[in-house]
Structure formats: structure tokens, C-alpha cells
Protein backbone atom coordinates (compact mmCIF):
# COMPACT_ATOMS: atom_id res chain seq x y z
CA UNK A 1 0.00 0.00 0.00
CA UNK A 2 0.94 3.66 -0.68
CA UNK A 3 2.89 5.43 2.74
CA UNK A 4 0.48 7.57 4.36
CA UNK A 5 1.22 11.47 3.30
CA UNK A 6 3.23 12.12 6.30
CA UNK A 7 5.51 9.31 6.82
CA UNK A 8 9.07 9.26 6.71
CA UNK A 9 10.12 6.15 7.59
CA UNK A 10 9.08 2.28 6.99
CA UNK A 11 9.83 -0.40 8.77
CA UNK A 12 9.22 -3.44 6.87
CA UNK A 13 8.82 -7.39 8.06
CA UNK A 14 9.86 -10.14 6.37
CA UNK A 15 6.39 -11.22 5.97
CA UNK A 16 5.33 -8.23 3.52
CA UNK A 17 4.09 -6.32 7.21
CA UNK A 18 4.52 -2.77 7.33
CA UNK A 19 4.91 0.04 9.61
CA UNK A 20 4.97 3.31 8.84
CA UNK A 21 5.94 6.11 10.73
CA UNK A 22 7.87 9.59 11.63
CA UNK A 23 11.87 9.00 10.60
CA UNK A 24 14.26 10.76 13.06
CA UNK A 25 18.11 10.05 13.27
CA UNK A 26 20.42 8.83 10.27
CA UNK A 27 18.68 8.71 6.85
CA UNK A 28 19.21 5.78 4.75
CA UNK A 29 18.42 1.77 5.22
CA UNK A 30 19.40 -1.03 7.56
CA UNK A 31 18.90 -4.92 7.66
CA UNK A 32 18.29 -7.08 11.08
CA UNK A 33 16.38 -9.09 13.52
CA UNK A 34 13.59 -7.03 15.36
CA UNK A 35 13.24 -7.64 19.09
CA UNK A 36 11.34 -5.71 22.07
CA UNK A 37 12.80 -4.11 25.13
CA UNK A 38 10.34 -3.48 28.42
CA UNK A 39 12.66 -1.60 30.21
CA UNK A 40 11.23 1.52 30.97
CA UNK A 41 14.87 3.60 31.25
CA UNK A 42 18.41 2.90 29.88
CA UNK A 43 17.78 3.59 26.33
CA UNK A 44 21.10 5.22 25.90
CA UNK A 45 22.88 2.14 27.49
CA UNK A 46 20.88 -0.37 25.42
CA UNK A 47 21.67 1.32 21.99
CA UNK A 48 25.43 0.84 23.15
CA UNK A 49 25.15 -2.43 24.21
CA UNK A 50 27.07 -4.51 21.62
CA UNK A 51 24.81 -7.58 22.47
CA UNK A 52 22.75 -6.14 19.90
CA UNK A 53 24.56 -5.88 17.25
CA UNK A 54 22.38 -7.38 14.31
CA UNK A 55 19.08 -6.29 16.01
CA UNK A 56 16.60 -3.16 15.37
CA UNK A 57 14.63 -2.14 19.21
CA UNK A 58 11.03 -1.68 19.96
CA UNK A 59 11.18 -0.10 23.14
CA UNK A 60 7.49 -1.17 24.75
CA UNK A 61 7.95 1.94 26.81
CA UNK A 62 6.60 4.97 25.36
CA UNK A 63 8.68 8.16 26.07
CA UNK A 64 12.31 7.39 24.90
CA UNK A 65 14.58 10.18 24.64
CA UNK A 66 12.43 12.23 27.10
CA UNK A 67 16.21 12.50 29.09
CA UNK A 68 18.24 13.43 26.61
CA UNK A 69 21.98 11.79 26.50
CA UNK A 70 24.90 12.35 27.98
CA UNK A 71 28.23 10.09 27.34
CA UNK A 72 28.57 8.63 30.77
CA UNK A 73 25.87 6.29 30.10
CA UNK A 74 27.58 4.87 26.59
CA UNK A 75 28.43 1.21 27.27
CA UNK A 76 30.80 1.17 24.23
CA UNK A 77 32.05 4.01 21.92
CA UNK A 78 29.72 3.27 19.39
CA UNK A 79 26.13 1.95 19.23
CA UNK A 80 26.05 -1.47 18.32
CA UNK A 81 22.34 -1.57 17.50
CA UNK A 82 20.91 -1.31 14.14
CA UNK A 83 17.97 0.60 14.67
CA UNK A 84 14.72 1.68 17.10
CA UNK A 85 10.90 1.90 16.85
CA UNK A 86 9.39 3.85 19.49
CA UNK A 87 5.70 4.56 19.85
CA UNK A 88 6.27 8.96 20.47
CA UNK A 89 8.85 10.59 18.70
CA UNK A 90 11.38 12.05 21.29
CA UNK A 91 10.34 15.08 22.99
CA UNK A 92 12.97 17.84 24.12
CA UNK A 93 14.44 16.22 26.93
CA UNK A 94 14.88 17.35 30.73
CA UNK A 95 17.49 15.66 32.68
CA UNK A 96 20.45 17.27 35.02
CA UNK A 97 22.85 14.50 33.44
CA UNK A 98 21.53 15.38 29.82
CA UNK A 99 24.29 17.03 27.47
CA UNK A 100 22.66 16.37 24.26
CA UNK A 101 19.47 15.51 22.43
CA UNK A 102 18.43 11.26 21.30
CA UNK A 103 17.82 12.56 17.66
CA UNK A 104 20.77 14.55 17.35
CA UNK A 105 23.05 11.96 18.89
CA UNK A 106 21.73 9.09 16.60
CA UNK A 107 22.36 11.25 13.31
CA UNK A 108 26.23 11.60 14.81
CA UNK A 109 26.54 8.13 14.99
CA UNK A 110 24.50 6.78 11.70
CA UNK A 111 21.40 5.17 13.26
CA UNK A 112 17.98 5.18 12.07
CA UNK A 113 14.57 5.54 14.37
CA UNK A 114 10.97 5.42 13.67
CA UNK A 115 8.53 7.16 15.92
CA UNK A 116 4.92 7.03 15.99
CA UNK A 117 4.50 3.46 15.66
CA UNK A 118 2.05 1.19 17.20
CA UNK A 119 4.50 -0.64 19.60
CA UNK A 120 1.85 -2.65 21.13
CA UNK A 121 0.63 -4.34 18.11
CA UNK A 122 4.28 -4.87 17.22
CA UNK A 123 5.46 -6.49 20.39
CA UNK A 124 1.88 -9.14 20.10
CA UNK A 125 3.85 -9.78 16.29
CA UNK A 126 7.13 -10.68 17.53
CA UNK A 127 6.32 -12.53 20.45
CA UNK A 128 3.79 -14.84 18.12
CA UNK A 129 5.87 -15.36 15.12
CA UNK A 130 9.19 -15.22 16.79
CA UNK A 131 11.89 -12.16 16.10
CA UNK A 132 11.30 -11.49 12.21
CA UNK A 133 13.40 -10.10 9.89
CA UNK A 134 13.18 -6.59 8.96
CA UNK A 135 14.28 -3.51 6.94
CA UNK A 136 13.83 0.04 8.60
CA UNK A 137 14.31 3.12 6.09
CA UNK A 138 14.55 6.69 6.62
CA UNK A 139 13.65 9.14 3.81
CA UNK A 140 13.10 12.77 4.18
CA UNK A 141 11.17 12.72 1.25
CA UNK A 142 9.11 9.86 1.99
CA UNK A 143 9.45 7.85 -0.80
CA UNK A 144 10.21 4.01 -0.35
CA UNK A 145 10.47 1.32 -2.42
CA UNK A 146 8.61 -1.28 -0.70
CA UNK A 147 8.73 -4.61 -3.24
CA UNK A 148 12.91 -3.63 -2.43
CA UNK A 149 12.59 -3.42 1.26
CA UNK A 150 10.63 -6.65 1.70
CA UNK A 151 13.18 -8.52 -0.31
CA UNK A 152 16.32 -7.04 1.39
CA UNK A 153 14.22 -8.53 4.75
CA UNK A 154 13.28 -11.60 3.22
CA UNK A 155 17.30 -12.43 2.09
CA UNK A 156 18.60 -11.36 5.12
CA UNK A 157 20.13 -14.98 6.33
CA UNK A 158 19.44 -13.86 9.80
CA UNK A 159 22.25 -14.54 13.64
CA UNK A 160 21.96 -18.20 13.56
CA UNK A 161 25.55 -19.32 12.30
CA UNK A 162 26.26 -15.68 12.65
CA UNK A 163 29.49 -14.32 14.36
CA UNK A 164 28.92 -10.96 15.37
CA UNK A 165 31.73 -11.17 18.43
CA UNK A 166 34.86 -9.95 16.05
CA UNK A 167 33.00 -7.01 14.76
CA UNK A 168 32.77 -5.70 18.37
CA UNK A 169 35.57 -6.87 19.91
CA UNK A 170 38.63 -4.57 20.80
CA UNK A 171 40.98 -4.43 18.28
CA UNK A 172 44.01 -4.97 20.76
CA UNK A 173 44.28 -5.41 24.59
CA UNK A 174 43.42 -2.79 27.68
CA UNK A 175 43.96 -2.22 31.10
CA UNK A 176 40.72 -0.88 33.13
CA UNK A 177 40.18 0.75 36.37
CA UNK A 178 37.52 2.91 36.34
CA UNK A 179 34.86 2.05 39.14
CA UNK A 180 30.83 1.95 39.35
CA UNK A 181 29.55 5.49 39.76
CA UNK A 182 28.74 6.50 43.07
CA UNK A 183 27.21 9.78 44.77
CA UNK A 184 28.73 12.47 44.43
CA UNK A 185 32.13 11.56 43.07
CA UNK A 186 30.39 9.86 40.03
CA UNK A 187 33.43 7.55 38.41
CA UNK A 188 36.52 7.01 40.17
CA UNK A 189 39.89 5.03 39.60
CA UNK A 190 40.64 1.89 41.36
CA UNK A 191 44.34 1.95 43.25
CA UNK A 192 46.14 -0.23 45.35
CA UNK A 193 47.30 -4.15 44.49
CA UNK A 194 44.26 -6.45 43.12
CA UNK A 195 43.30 -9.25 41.49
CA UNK A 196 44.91 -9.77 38.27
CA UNK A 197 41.77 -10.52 35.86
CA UNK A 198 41.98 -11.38 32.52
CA UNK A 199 38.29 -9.94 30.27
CA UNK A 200 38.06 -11.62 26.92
CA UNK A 201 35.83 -9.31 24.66
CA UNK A 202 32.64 -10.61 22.92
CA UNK A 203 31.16 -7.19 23.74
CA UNK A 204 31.96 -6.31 26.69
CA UNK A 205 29.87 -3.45 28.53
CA UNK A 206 31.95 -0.55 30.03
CA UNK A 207 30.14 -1.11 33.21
CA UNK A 208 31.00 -4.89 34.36
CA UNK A 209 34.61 -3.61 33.68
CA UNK A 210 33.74 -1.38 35.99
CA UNK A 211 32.02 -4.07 38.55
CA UNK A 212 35.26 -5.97 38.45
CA UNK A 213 37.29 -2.86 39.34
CA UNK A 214 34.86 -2.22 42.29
CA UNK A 215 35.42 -5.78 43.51
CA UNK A 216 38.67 -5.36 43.68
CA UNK A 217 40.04 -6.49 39.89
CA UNK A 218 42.86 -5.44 38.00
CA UNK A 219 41.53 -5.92 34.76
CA UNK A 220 43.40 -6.51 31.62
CA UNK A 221 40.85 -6.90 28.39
CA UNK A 222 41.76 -9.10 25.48
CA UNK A 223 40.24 -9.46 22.31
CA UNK A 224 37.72 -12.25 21.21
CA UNK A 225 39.95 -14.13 19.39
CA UNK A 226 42.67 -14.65 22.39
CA UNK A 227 44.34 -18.05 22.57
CA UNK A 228 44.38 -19.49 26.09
CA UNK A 229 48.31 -19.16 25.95
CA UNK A 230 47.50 -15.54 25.55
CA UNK A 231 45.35 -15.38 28.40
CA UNK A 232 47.33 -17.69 30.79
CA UNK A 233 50.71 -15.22 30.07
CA UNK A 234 49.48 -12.58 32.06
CA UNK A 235 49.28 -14.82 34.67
CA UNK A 236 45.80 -13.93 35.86
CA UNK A 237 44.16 -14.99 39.49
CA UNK A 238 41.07 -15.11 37.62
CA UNK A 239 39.33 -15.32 34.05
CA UNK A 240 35.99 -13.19 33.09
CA UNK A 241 34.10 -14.55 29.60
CA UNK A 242 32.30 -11.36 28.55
CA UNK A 243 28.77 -10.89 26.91
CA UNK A 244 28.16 -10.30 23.29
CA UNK A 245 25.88 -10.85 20.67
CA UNK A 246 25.33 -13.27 17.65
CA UNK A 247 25.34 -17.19 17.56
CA UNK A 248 26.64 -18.76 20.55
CA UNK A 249 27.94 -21.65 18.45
CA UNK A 250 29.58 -19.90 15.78
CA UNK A 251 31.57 -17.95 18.08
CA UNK A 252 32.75 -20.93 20.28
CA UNK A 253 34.89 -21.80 17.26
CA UNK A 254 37.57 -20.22 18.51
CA UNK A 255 36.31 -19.15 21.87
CA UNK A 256 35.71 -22.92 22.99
CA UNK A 257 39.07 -24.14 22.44
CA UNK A 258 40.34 -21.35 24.48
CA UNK A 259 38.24 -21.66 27.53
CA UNK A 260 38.72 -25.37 27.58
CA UNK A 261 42.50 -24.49 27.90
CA UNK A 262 42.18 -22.18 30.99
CA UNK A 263 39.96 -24.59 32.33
CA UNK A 264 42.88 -26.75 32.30
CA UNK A 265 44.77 -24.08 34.62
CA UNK A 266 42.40 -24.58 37.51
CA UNK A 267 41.90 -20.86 37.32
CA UNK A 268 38.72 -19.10 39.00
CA UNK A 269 36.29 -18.24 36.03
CA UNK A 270 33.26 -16.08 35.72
CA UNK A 271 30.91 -15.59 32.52
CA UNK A 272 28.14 -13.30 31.41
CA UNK A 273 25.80 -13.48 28.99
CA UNK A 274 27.11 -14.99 25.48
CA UNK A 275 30.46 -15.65 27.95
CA UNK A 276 27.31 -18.00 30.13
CA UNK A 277 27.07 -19.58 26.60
CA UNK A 278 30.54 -19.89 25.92
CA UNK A 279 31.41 -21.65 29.26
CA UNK A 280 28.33 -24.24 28.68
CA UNK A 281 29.72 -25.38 25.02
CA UNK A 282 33.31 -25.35 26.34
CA UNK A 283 31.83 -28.08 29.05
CA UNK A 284 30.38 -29.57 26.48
CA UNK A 285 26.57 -28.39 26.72
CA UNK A 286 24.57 -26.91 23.28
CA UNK A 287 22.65 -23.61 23.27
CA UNK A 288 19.51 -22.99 21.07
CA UNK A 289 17.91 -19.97 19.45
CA UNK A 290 15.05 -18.66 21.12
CA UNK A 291 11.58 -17.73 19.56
CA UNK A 292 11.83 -14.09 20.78
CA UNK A 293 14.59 -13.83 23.30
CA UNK A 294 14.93 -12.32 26.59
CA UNK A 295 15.50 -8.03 26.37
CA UNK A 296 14.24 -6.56 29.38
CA UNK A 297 15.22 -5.01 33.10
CA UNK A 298 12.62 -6.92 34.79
CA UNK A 299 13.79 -10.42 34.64
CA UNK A 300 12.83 -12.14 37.86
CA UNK A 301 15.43 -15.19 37.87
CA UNK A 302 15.88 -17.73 40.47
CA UNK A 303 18.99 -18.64 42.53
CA UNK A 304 18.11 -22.52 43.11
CA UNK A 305 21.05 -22.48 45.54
CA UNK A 306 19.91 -20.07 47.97
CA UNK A 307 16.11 -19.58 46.87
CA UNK A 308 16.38 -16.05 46.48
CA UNK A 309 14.81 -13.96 43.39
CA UNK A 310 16.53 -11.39 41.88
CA UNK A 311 15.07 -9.15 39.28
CA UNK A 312 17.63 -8.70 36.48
CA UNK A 313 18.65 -6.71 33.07
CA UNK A 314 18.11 -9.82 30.11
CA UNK A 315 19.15 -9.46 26.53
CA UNK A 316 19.60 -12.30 24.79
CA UNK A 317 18.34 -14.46 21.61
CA UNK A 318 19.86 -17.96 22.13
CA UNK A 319 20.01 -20.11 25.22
CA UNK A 320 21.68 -22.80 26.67
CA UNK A 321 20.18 -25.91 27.25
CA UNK A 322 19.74 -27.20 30.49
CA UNK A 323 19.28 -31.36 29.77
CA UNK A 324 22.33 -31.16 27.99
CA UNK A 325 24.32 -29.87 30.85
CA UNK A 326 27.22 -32.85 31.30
CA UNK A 327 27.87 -34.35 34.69
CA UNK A 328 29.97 -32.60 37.18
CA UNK A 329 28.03 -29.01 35.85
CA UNK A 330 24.75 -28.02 37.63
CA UNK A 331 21.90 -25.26 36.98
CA UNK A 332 21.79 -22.64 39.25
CA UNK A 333 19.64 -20.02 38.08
CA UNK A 334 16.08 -20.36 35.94
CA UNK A 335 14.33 -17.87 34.46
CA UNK A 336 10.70 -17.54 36.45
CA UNK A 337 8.89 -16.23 33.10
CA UNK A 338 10.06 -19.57 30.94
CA UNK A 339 12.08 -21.47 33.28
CA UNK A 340 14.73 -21.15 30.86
CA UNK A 341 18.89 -21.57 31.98
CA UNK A 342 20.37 -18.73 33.86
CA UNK A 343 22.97 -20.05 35.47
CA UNK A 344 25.43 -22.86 35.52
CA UNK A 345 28.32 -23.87 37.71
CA UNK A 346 31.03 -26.80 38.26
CA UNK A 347 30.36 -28.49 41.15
CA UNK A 348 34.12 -28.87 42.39
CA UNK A 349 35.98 -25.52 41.36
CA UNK A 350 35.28 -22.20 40.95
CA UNK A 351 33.29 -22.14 37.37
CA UNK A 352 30.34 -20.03 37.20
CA UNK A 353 28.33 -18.14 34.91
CA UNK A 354 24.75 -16.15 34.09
CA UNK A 355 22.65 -15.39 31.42
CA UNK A 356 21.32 -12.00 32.54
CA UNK A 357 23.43 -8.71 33.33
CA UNK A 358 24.43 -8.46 36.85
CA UNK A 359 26.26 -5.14 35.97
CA UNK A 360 23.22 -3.72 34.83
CA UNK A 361 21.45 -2.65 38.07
CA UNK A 362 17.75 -3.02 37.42
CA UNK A 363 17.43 -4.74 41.09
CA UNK A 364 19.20 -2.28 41.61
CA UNK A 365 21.97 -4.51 43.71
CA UNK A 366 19.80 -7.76 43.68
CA UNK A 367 23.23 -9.43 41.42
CA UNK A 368 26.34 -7.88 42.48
CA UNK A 369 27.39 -10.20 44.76
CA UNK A 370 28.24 -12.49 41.60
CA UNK A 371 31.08 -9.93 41.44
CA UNK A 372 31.72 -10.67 44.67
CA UNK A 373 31.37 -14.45 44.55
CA UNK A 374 34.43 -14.41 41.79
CA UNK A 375 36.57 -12.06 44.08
CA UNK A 376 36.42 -14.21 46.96
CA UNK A 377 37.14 -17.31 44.76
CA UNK A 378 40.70 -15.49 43.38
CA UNK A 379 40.71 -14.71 47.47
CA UNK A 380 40.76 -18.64 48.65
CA UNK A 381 42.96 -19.56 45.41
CA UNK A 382 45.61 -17.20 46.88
CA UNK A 383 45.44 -18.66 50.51
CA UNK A 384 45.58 -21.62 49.24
């Protein structure tokens, strides 16, 4: 059908669906995998979180951009997500923190939203027909090619088999010690002697770097593609398997091999998110793709070892599968909406990981002690 009179942007499904709507941002086109976000703040952090890479946002909350941006809440230098529907176009925004404007900072870095969409009716598609493939394009002059944008949705081949962890990994190793933010100091720098932690990057967020500072970490980040020689010369107390996006299984290629040879090295080791998934293959469980995924700050997850609930920041498409978990490896957190994994860990060393974002705050310190948890483990290694 013809766009309405007013519309500058499309956003076009895989299945000949279209939305239509105000364009603000970047003009042009992008390609990806459409999920939905609840969380009602954080929009700034969830654009920069590179475990979307591959993935346009329908934010289910209403007002996004209503507090502007500022750059202490990027999670990476660049945003990693391809795109966002909202249902209001961003208003001027009113915030202390706020140093700049949503629309203004997602022409500066080349991203495309659509406003004025009916979110509602888009979340009810996704979570039916799984995460579809779409094609969101901005024109000023509102004039799309539709038959084009369908196809470009329809050949798009989609994250399963797809390794997205190299395109956001660093390009060369890091030191970190810049801490949580705290009132009224905001960020400060770790000092004093540590725990020498080795970070591999899938993706990793600025602010578990900054977790592992606070609990005590001197952290040293290494690319994606690190060998476990690589990671065993700097002669770490512990290892941390960052988050990321794409297919868990294409990116334990080379990440599986590694963590099987620090495993070997008895060393303390702590995962998040596609690092939970990278840990589970490495032991030698599989991971599947999930219908619509998990991308929310609401997450109430259970800690089957003490019985607690903690509600947690979730943003993930694949899982791992807990009756393929091997002997010696138990499940220690479930998901309460789907009972799916959230948590494994060995049962006679230090080996633990999560699906959700502990770093993330939503509880807001319901998951920090996971932090905590490793930091005690490099503690009793060194005693030892």
C-alpha cells in the first residue's frame, strides 16, 4: 500500500508487514532481527550495548529520549544496535545528566529511528511469530520502495551461524580501572594491588569492567579471538568470559578451544551473557535460538542455591540448554517467566556463569554479589 502522506520512515517485516511512521536520526536503510525491550529507562545504554549488534529495538515503553543523553551512560564508543521503533517521537528532553538531544546523537553516529509506531501491536507480532526479519528506512522525502525493502528482509540470512563477536571486539588489549559510579564523586579510579583478571571481549559493557574494578580487579581486556596461551601469560588470578551478541555456536569456534585451555589451569572463572554460553559449550553443553529472546530489566530469575529472586537486566536471543548440561556441571539459576537456563556452575571448582546482566542494576543490587562471589574465589585460590 501507498505510505500515508506524512511518513518518513518504513519499517518493513519479512512477511510483507509494514509500519509506517515519523523517521528521526540517520537517513538511509538497515537490515536485522527485530526484538522488544520493556525496560522503561536505559535507552542510551541499550543502543550501546554490543549484544545487539544485528538487532533493530522496539522499546514497549513509550517516552524514549524524554532525558536526553549524555556520554557517561555509553556502554561502548559506538552503538552497536541497528535501529529503534518507538511509539512517540522524542520530545525535548529534561534531565540534570543530559548534554545532548536522542535525535541529534543518533544522526552523529549513523542510526535510524521510527517514531509514531504502534509498539503494542508490534510487540503481540514478535512474540507470536518469533523475532522477524526486517528492513527500517529513513527518507526525508518519503518515498520508499517497498517490493525492495521486503526482499532485502526476506534475504537477510538472519544470527543463527552468525558471528557478530569480532566485529565488536577490541581491536588490541586494555587495562581498566575505572569504578561503578557512586554519589557524588560519580566515576573514580581503582588503586592499590588487586586481582589480576583477565576480560576476553565478545562485547563487553563498560560497566562490568567497571564491577570488576569495584570488587577489587585489575583488569586486563583481550580481544575475542585470544588463545588461552594468551590469556594464561598474564598470569591472571582469575578469568571473566564477557557478553556479546550473535550465535553462541559460531563464536565458540575459537572461543571454545580457548576456555577449555584455561579450564585446564584450575583458574577461577566467571561468565556473562554470550560468555554463560561460551562456558556451557566449552563443558560440552549446546545452546539454542530462542523464539523471541529475553531483552528486558525486569527479569525475575531464580537462585536454586539459595532460593532467592533477583530481578535482572536480560538481553539475549539464544540459550543454553539445560538437559544437555554434562555431569559434574549443575543449573543454578532459571528464568521464572520460561524457566529457561540462567545459570550454571562446576560443582568442584570455581566455574560459574549467568545469562542475565548483573552489571546492569535493574534490582538495583539484587546481582552484584556475583562480582563478589568471583573475588572471593581469586581470594581462597591465593590462601591456598
Amino acid at each position: 500500500m501507498p505510505a500515508p502522506q506524512n511518513a518518513t520512515a518504513c519499517l518493513a517485516l519479512a512477511d510483507g508487514t509494514l509500519f509506517y511512521g515519523q523517521g528521526f536520526g540517520a537517513v538511509g536503510e538497515t537490515v536485522a532481527e527485530l526484538v522488544f525491550n520493556t525496560a522503561m529507562t536505559g535507552y542510551q545504554e541499550i543502543m550501546t550495548d554490543p549484544s545487539y549488534a544485528g538487532q533493530v529495538v522496539t522499546f514497549t515503553f513509550p517516552h524514549i529520549g524524554n532525558t536526553g543523553v549524555t556520554p557517561e551512560d555509553d556502554e561502548t564508543a559506538a552503538p552497536a544496535a541497528a535501529g529503534l521503533v518507538v511509539k512517540w517521537d522524542p520530545t525535548e528532553p529534561s534531565n540534570w545528566r543530559s548534554t545532548g538531544e536522542l535525535t541529534a546523537w543518533l544522526t552523529k553516529v549513523g542510526r535510524i529511528g521510527i517514531g509514531g509506531v504502534d509498539t503494542r501491536r508490534l510487540t503481540r507480532a514478535i512474540r507470536q511469530q518469533g523475532a522477524p526479519h526486517v528492513a527500517l528506512a529513513h527518507d526525508q522525502a518519503g518515498k520508499f520502495d517497498i517490493e525492495k525493502l521486503v526482499a532485502k528482509a526476506r534475504a537477510w540470512k538472519g544470527l543463527v551461524g552468525l558471528d557478530l563477536a569480532k566485529d565488536v571486539t577490541c581491536a588490541q588489549s586494555y587495562t581498566w580501572d575505572e569504578q561503578r559510579w557512586a554519589w557524588p564523586e560519580g566515576y573514580t579510579r581503582r588503586s592499590g594491588p588487586g586481582f589480576k583478571v583477565v576480560a576476553v571481549d565478545y562485547g563487553a559493557k563498560r560497566n562490568i569492567l567497571r564491577c570488576l574494578a569495584s570488587a577489587g580487579c585489575d583488569v586486563t581486556v583481550l580481544p575475542a579471538t585470544a588463545t588461552a596461551d594468551e590469556v594464561l601469560a598474564h598470569k591472571p588470578d582469575g578469568v571473566f568470559l564477557s557478553n556479546g551478541p550473535g550465535d553462541p555456536a559460531a563464536t565458540g569456534e575459537y572461543a571454545v578451544p580457548m576456555i577449555q585451555g584455561v579450564l585446564k589451569a584450575d583458574l577461577p572463572l566467571f561468565g556473562i551473557c554470550l560468555g554463560h554460553q561460551m562456558l556451557a559449550l566449552a563443558l560440552g553443553a549446546k545452546t539454542r535460538k530462542m523464539n523471541h529472546g529475553h531483552h528486558g530489566a525486569n527479569h525475575p530469575v531464580k537462585d536454586l542455591t539459595t532460593g532467592k529472586v533477583e530481578i535482572t537486566s536480560m538481553n539475549h536471543g539464544f540459550t543454553v540448554d539445560a538437559d544437555t548440561l554434562p555431569k559434574g556441571v549443575m543449573e543454578t539459576h532459571v528464568s521464572l517467566f520460561d524457566g529457561t537456563n540462567c545459570g550454571i556452575a562446576m560443582t568442584d571448582r570455581p566455574v560459574f556463569s549467568v545469562q542475565y546482566h548483573p552489571e546492569a542494576s535493574p534490582g538495583p543490587q539484587d546481582s552484584y554479589y556475583l562480582f563478589e562471589r568471583f573475588a572471593a574465589a581469586m581470594q581462597a585460590r591465593r590462601a591456598a
